[in-house]
PDB file of N, CA and C in Angstrom:
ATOM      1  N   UNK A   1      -6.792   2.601 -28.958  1.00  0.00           N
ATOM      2  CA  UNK A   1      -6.867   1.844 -27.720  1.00  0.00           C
ATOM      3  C   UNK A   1      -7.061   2.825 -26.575  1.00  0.00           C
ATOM      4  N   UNK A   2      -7.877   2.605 -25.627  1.00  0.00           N
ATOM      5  CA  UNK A   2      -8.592   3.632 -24.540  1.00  0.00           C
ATOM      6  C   UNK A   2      -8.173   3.119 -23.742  1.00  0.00           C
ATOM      7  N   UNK A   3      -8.447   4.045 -22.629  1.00  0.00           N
ATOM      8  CA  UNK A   3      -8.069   3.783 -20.975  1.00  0.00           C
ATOM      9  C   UNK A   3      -8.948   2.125 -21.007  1.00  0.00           C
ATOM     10  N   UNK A   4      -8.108   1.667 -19.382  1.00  0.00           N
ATOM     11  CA  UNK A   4      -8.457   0.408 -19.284  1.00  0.00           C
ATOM     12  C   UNK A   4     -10.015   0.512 -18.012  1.00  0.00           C
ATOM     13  N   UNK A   5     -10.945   0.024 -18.231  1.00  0.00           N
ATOM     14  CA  UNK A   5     -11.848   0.184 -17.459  1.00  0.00           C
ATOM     15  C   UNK A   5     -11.924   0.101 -16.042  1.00  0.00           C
ATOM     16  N   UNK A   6     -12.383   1.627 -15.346  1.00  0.00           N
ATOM     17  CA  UNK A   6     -12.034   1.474 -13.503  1.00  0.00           C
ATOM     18  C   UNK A   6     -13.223   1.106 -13.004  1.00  0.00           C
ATOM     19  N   UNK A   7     -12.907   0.618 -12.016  1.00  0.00           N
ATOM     20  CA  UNK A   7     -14.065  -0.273 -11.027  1.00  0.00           C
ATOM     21  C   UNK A   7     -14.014   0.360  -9.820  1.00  0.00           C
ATOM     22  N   UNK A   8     -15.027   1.098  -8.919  1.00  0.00           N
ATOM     23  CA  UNK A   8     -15.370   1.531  -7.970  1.00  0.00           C
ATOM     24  C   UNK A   8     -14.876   0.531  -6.669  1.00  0.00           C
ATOM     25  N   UNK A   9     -14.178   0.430  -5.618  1.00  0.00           N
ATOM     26  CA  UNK A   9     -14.257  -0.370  -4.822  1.00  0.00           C
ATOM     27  C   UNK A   9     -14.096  -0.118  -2.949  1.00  0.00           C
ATOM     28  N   UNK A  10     -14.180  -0.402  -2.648  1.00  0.00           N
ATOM     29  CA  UNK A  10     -14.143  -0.334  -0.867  1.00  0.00           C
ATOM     30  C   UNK A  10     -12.965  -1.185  -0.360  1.00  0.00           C
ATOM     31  N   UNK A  11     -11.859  -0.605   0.185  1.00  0.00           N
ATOM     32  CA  UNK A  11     -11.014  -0.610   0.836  1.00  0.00           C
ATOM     33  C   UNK A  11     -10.460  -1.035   2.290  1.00  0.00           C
ATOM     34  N   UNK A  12     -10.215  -2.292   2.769  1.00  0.00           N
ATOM     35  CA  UNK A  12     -10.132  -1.811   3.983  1.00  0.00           C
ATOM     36  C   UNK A  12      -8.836  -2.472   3.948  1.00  0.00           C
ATOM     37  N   UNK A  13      -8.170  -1.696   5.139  1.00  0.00           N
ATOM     38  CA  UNK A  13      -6.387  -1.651   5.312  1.00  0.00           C
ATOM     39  C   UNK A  13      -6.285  -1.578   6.730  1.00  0.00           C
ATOM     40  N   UNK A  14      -5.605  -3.186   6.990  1.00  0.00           N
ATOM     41  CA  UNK A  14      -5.131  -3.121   8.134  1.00  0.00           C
ATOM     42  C   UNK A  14      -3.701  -3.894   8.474  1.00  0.00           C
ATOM     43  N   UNK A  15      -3.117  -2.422   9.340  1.00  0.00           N
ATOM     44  CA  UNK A  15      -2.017  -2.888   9.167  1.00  0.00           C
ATOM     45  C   UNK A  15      -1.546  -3.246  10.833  1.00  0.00           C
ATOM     46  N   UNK A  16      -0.194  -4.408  10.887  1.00  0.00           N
ATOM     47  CA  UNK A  16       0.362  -4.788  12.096  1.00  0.00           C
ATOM     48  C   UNK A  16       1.789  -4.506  12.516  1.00  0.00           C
ATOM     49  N   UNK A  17       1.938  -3.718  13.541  1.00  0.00           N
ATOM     50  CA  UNK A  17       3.323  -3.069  13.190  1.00  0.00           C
ATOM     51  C   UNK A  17       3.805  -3.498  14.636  1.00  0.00           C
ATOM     52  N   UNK A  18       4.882  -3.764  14.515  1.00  0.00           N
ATOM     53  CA  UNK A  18       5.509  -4.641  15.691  1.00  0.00           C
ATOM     54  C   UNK A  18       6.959  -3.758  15.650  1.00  0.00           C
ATOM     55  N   UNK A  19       7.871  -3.674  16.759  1.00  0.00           N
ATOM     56  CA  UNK A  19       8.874  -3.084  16.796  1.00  0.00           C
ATOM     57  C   UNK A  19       9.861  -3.996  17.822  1.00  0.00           C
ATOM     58  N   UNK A  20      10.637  -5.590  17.969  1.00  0.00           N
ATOM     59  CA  UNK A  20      11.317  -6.031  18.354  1.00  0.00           C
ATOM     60  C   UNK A  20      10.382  -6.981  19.567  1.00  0.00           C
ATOM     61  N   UNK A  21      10.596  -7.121  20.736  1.00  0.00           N
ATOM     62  CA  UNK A  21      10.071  -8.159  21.319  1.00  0.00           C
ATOM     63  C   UNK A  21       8.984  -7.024  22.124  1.00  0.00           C
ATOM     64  N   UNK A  22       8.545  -5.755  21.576  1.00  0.00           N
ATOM     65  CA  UNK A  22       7.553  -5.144  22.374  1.00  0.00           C
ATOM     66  C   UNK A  22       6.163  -5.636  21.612  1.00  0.00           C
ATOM     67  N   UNK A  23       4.704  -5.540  22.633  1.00  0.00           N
ATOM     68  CA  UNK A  23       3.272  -6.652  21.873  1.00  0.00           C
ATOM     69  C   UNK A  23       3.257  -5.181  20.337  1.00  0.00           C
ATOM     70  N   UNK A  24       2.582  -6.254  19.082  1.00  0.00           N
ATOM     71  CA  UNK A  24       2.250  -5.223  17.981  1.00  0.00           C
ATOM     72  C   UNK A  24       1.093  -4.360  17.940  1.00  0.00           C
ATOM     73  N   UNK A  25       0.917  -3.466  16.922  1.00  0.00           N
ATOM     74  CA  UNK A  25      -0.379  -2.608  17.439  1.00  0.00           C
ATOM     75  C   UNK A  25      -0.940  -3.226  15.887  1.00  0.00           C
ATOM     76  N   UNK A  26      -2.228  -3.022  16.027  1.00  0.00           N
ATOM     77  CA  UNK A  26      -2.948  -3.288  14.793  1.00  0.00           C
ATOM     78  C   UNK A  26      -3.897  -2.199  14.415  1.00  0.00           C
ATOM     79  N   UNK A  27      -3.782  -1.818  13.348  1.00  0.00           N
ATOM     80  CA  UNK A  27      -4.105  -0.161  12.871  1.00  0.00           C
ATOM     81  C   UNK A  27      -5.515  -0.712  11.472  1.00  0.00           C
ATOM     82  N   UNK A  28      -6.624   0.168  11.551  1.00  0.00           N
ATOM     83  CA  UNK A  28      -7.575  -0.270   9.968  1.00  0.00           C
ATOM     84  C   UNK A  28      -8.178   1.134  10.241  1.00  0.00           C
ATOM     85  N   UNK A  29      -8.224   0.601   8.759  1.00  0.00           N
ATOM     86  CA  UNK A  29      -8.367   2.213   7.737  1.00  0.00           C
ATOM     87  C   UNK A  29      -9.612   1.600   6.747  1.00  0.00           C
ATOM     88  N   UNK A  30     -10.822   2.377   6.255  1.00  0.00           N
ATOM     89  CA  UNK A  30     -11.641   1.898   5.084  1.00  0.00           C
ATOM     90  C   UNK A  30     -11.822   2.805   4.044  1.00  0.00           C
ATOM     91  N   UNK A  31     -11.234   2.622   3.068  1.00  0.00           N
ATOM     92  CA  UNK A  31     -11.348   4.039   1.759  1.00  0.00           C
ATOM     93  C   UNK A  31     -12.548   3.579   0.970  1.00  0.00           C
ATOM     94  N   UNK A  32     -12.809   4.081  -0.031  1.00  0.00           N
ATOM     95  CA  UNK A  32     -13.233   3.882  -1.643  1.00  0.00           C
ATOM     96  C   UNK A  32     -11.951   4.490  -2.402  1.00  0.00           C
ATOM     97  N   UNK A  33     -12.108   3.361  -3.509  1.00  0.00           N
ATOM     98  CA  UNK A  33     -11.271   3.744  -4.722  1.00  0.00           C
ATOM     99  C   UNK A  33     -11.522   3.258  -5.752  1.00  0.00           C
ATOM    100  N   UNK A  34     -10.065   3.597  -6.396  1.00  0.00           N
ATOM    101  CA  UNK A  34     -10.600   2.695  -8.162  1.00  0.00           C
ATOM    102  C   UNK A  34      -9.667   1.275  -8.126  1.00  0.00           C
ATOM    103  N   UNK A  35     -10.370   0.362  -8.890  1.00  0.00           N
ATOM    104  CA  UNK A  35      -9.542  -0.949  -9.148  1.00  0.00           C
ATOM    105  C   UNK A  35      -8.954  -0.486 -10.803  1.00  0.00           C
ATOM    106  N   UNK A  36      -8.342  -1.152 -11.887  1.00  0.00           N
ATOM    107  CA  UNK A  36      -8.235  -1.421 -12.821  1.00  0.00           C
ATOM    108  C   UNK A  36      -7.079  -2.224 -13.303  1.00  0.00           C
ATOM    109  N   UNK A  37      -7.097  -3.114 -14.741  1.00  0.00           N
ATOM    110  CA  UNK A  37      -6.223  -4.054 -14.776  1.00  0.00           C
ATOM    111  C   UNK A  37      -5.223  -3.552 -15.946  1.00  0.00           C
ATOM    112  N   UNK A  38      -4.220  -3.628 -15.743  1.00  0.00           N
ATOM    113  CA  UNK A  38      -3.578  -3.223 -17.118  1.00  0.00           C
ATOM    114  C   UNK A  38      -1.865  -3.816 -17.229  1.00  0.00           C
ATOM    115  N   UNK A  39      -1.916  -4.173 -18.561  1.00  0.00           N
ATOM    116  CA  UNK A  39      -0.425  -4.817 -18.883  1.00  0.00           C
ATOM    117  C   UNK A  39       0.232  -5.974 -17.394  1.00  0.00           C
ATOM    118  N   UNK A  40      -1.344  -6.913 -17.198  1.00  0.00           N
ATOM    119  CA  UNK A  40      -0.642  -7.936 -16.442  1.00  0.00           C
ATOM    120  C   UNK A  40      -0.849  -7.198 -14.630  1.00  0.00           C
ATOM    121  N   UNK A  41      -0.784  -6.313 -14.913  1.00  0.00           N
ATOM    122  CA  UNK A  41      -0.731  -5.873 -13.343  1.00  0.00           C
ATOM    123  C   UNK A  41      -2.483  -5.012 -13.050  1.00  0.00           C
ATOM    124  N   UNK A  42      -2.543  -5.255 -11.425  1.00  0.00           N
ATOM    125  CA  UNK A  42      -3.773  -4.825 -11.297  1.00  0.00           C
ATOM    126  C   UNK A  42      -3.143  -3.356  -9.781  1.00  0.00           C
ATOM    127  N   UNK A  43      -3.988  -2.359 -10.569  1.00  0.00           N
ATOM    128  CA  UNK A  43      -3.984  -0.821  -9.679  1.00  0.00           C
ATOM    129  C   UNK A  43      -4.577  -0.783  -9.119  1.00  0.00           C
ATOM    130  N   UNK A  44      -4.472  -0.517  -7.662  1.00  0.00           N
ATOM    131  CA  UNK A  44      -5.198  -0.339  -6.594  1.00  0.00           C
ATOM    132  C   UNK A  44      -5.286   1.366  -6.394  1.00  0.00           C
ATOM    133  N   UNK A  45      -6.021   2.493  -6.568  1.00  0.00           N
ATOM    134  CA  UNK A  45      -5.698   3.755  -6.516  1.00  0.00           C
ATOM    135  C   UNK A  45      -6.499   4.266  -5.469  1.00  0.00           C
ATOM    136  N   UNK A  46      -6.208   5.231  -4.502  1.00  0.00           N
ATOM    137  CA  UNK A  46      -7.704   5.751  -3.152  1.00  0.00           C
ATOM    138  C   UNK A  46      -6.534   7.092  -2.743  1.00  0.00           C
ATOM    139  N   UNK A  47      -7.727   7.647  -1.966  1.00  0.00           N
ATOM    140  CA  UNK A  47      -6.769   8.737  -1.129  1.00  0.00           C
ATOM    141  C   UNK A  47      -7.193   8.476   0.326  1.00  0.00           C
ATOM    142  N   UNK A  48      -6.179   8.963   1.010  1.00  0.00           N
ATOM    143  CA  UNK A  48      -5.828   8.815   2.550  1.00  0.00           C
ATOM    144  C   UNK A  48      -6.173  10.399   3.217  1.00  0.00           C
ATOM    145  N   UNK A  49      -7.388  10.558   3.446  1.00  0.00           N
ATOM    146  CA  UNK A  49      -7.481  11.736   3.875  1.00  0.00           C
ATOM    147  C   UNK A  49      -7.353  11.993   5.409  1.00  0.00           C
ATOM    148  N   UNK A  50      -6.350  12.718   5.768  1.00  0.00           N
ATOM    149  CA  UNK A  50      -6.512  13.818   7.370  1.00  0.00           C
ATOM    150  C   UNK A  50      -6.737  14.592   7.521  1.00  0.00           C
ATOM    151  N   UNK A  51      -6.338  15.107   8.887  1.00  0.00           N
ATOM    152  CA  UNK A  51      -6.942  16.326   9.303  1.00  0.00           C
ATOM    153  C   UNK A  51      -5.841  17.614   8.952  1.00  0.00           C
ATOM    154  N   UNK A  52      -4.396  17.130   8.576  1.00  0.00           N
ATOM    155  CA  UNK A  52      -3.284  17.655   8.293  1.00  0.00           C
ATOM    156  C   UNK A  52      -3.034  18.057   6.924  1.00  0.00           C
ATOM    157  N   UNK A  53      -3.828  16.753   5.903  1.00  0.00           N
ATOM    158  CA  UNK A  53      -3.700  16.864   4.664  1.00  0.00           C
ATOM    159  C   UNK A  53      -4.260  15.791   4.005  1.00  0.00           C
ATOM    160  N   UNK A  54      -3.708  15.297   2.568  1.00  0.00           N
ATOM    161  CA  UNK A  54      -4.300  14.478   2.403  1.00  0.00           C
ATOM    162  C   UNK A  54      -3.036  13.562   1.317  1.00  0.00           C
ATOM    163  N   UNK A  55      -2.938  11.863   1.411  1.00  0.00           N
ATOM    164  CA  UNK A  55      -2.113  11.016   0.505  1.00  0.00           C
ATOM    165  C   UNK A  55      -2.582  10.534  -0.282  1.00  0.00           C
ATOM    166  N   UNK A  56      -2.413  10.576  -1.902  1.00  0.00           N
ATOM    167  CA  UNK A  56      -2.589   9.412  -2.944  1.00  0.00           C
ATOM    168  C   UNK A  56      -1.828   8.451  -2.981  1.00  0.00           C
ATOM    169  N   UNK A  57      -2.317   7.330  -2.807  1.00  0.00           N
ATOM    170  CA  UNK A  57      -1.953   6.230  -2.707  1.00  0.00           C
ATOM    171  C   UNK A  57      -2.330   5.241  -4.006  1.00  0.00           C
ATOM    172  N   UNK A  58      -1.198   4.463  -4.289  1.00  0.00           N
ATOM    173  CA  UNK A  58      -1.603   3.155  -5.584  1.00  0.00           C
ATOM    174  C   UNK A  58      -0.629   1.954  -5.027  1.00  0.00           C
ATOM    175  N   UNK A  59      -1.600   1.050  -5.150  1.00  0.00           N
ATOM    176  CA  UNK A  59      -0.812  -0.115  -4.725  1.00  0.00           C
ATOM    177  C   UNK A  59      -0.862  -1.514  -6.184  1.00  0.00           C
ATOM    178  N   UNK A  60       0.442  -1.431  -6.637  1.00  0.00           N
ATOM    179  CA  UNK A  60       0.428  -2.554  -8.039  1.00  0.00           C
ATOM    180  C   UNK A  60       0.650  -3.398  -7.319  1.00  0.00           C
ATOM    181  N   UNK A  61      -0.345  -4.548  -7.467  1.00  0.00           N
ATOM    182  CA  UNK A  61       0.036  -5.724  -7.729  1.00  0.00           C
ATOM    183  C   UNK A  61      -0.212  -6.824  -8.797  1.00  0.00           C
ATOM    184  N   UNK A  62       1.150  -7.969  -8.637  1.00  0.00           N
ATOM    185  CA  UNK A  62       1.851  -8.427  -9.614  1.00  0.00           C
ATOM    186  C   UNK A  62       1.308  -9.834  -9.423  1.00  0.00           C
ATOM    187  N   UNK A  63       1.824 -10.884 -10.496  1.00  0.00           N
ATOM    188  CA  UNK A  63       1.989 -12.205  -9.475  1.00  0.00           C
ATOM    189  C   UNK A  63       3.048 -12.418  -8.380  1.00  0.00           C
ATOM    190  N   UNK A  64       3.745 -12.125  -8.705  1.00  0.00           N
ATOM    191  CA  UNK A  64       4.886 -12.298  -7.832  1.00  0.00           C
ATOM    192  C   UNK A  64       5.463 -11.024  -6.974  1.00  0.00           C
ATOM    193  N   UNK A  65       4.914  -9.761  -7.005  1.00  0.00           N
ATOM    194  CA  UNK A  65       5.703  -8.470  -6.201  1.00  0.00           C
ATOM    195  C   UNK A  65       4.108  -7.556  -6.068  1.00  0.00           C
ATOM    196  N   UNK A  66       4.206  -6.895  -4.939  1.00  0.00           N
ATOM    197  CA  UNK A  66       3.160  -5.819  -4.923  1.00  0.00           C
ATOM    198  C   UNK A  66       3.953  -4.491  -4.212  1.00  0.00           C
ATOM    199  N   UNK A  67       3.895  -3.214  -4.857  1.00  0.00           N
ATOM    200  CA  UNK A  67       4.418  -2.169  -4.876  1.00  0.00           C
ATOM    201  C   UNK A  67       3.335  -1.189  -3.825  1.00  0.00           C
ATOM    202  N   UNK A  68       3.643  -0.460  -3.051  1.00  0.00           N
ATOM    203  CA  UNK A  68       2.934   0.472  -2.417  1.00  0.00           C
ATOM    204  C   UNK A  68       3.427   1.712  -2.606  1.00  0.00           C
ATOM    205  N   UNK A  69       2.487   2.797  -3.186  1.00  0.00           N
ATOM    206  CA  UNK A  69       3.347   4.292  -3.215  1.00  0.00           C
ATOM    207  C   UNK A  69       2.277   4.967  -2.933  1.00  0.00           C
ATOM    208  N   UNK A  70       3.242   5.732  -2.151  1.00  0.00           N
ATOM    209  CA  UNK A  70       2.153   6.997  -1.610  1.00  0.00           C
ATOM    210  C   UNK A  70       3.099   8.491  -1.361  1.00  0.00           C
ATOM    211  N   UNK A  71       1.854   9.623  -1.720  1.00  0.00           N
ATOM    212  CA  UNK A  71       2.250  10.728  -2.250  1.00  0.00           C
ATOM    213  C   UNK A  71       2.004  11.598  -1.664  1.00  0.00           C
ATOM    214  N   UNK A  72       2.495  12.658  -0.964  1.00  0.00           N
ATOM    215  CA  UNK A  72       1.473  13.526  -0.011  1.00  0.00           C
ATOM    216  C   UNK A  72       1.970  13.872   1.522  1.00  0.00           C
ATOM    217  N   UNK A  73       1.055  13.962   2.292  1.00  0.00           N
ATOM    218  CA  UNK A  73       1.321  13.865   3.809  1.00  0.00           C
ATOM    219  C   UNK A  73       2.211  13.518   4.180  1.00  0.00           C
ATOM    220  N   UNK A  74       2.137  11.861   3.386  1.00  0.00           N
ATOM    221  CA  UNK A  74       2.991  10.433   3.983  1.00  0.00           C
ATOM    222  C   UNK A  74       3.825  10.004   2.706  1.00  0.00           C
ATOM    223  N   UNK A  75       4.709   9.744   2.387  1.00  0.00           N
ATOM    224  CA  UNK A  75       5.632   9.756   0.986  1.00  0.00           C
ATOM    225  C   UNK A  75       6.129   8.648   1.276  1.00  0.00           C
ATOM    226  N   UNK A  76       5.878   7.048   0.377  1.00  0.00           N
ATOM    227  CA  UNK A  76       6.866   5.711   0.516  1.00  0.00           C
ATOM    228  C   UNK A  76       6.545   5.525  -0.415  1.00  0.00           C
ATOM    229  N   UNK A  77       7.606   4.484  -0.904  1.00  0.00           N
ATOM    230  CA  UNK A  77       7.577   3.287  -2.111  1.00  0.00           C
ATOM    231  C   UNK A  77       8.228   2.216  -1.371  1.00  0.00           C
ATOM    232  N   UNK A  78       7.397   0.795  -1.224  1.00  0.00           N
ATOM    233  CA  UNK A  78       8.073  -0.170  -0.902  1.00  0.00           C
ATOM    234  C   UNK A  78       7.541  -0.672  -1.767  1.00  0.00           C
ATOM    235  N   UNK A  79       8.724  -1.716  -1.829  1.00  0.00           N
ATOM    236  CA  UNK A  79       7.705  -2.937  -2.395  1.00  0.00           C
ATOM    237  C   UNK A  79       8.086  -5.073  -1.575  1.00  0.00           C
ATOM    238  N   UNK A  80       7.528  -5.621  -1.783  1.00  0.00           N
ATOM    239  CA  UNK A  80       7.041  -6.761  -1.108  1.00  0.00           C
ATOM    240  C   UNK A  80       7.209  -7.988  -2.075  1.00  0.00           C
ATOM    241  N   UNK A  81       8.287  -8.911  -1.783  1.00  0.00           N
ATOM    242  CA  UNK A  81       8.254  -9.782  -2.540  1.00  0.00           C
ATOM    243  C   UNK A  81       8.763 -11.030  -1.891  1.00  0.00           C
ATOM    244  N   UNK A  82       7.360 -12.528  -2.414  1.00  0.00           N
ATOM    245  CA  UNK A  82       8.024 -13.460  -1.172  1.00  0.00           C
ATOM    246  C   UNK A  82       9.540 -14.069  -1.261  1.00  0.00           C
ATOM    247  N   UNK A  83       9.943 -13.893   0.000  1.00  0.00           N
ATOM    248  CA  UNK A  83      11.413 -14.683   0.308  1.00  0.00           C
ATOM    249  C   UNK A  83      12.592 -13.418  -0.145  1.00  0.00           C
ATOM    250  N   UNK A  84      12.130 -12.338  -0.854  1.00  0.00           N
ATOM    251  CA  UNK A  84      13.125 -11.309  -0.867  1.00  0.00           C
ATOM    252  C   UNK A  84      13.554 -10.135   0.098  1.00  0.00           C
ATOM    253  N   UNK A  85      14.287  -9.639   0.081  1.00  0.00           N
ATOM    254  CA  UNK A  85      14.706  -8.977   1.094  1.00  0.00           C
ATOM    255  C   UNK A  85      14.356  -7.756   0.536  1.00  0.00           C
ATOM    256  N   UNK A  86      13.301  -7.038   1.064  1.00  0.00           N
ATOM    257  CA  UNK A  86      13.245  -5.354  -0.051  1.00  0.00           C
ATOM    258  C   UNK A  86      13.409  -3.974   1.146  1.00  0.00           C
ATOM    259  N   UNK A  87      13.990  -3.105   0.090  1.00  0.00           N
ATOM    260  CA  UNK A  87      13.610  -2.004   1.285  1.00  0.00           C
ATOM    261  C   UNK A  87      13.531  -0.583   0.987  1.00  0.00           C
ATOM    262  N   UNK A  88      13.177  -0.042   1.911  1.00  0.00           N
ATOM    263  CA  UNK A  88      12.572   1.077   1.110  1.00  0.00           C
ATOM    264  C   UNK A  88      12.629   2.592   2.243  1.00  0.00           C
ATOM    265  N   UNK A  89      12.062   3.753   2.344  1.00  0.00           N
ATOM    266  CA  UNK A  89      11.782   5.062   2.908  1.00  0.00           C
ATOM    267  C   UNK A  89      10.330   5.040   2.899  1.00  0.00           C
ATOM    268  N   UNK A  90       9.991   5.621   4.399  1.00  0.00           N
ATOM    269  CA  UNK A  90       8.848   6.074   4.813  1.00  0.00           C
ATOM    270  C   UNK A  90       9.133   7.734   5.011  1.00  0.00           C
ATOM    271  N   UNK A  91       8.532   8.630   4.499  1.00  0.00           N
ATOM    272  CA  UNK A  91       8.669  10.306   5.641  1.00  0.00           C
ATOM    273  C   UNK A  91       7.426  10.846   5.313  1.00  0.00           C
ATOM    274  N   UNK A  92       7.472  11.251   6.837  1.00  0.00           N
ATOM    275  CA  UNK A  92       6.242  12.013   6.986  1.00  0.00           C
ATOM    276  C   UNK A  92       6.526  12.820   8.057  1.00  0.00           C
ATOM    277  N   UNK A  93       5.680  13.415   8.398  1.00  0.00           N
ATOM    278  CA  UNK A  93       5.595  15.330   9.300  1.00  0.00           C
ATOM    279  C   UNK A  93       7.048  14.837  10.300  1.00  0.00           C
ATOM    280  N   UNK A  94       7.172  13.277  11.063  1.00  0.00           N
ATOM    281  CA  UNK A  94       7.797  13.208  11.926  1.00  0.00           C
ATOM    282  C   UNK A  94       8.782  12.948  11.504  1.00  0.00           C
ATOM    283  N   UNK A  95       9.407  12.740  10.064  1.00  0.00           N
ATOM    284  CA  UNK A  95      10.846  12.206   9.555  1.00  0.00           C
ATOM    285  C   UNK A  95      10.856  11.441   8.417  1.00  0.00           C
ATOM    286  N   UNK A  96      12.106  10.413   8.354  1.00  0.00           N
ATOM    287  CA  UNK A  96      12.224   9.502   7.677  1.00  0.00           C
ATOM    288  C   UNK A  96      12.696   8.222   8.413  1.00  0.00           C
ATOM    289  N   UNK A  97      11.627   7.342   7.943  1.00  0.00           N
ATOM    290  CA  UNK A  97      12.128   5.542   8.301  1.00  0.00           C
ATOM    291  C   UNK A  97      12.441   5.068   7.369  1.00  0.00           C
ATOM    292  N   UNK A  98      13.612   4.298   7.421  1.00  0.00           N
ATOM    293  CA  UNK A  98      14.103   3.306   7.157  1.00  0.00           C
ATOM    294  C   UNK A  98      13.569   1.806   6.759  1.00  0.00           C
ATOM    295  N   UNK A  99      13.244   1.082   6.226  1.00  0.00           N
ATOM    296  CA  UNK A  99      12.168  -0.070   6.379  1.00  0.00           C
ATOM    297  C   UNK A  99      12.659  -1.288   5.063  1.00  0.00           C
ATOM    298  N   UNK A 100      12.603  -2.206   5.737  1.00  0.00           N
ATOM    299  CA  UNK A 100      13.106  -3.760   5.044  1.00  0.00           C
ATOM    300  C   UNK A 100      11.984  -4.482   5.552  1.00  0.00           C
ATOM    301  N   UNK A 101      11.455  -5.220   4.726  1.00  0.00           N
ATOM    302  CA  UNK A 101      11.049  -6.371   4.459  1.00  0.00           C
ATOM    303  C   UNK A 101      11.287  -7.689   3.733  1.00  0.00           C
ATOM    304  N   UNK A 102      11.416  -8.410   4.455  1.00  0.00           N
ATOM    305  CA  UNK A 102      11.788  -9.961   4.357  1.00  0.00           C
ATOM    306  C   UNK A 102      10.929 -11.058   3.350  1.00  0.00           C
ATOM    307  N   UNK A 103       9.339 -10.635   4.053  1.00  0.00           N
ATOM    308  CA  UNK A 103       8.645 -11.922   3.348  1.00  0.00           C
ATOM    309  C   UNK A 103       7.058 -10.442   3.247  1.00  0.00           C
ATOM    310  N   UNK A 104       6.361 -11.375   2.852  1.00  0.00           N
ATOM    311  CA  UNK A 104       5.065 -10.762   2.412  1.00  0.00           C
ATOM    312  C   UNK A 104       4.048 -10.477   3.629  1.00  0.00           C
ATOM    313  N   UNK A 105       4.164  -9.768   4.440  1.00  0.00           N
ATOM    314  CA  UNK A 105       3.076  -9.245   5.572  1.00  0.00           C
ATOM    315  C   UNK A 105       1.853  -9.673   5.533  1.00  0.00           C
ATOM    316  N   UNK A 106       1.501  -9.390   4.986  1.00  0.00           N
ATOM    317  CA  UNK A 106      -0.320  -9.577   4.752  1.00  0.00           C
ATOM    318  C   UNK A 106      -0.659 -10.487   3.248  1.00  0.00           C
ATOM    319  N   UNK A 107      -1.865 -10.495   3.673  1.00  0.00           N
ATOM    320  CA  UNK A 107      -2.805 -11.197   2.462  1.00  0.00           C
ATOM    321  C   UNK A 107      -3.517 -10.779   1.905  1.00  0.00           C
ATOM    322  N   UNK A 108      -4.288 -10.880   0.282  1.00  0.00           N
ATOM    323  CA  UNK A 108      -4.912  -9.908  -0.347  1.00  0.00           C
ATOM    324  C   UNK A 108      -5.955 -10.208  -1.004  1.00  0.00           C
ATOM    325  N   UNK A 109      -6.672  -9.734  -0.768  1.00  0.00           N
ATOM    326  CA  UNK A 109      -7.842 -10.430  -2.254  1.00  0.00           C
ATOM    327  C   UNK A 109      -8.292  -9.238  -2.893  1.00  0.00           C
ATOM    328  N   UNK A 110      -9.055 -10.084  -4.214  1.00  0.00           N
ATOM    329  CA  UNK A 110      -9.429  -8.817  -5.121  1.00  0.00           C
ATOM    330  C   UNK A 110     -10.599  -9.584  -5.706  1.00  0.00           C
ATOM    331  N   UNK A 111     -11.755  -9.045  -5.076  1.00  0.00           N
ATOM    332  CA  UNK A 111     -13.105  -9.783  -6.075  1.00  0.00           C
ATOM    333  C   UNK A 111     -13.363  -8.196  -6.944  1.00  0.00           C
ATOM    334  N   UNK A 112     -13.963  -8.879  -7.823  1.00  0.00           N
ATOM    335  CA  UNK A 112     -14.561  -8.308  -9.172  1.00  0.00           C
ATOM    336  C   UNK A 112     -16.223  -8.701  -9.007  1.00  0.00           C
TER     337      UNK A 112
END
């Protein structure tokens, strides 16, 4: 039994980050990466390149939970699940955050 077959894909990531009753900022990013499906779950894999360095990033998602990890520059594992309370570490050059999530942020698609 062989690797599971990767699919070339285009990326775009945008994220909305709000901090209490101040307006949110909205941040997008466009990579290439690999897709592939395996044991039920589908891998999202790309790198995050700067001018500082550079992050590997994989994002699993599930039916029900999607995991974000990233390696590098920027170092997190959260993960996202609806109606659960999750939480997790962000650090990078400027520290470490702290970070909970409640419900599912964003929306996702995945064409093939």
């Amino acid at each position: 039994m062989g690797k599971p077959p990767v699919q070339e894909v285009s990326i775009e990531l945008i994220s909305e980050v709000s901090l209490g009753a101040a307006p949110s900022d909205t941040y997008k990013a466009a990579y290439s990466g690999q897709l592939h499906f395996m044991n039920g779950t589908w891998y999202i894999k790309y790198v995050e390149q700067e001018e500082d360095g550079q992050t590997n990033a994989t994002v699993k998602v599930k039916e029900d939970e999607i995991v974000v990890i990233r390696n590098g520059l920027v170092s997190m594992r959260q993960s996202y699940r609806p109606g659960v309370k999750t939480s997790g570490l962000y650090v990078s050059m400027a520290g470490e955050m702290s970070m909970d999530t409640l419900r599912l942020p964003f929306g996702y698609t995945i064409c093939i």
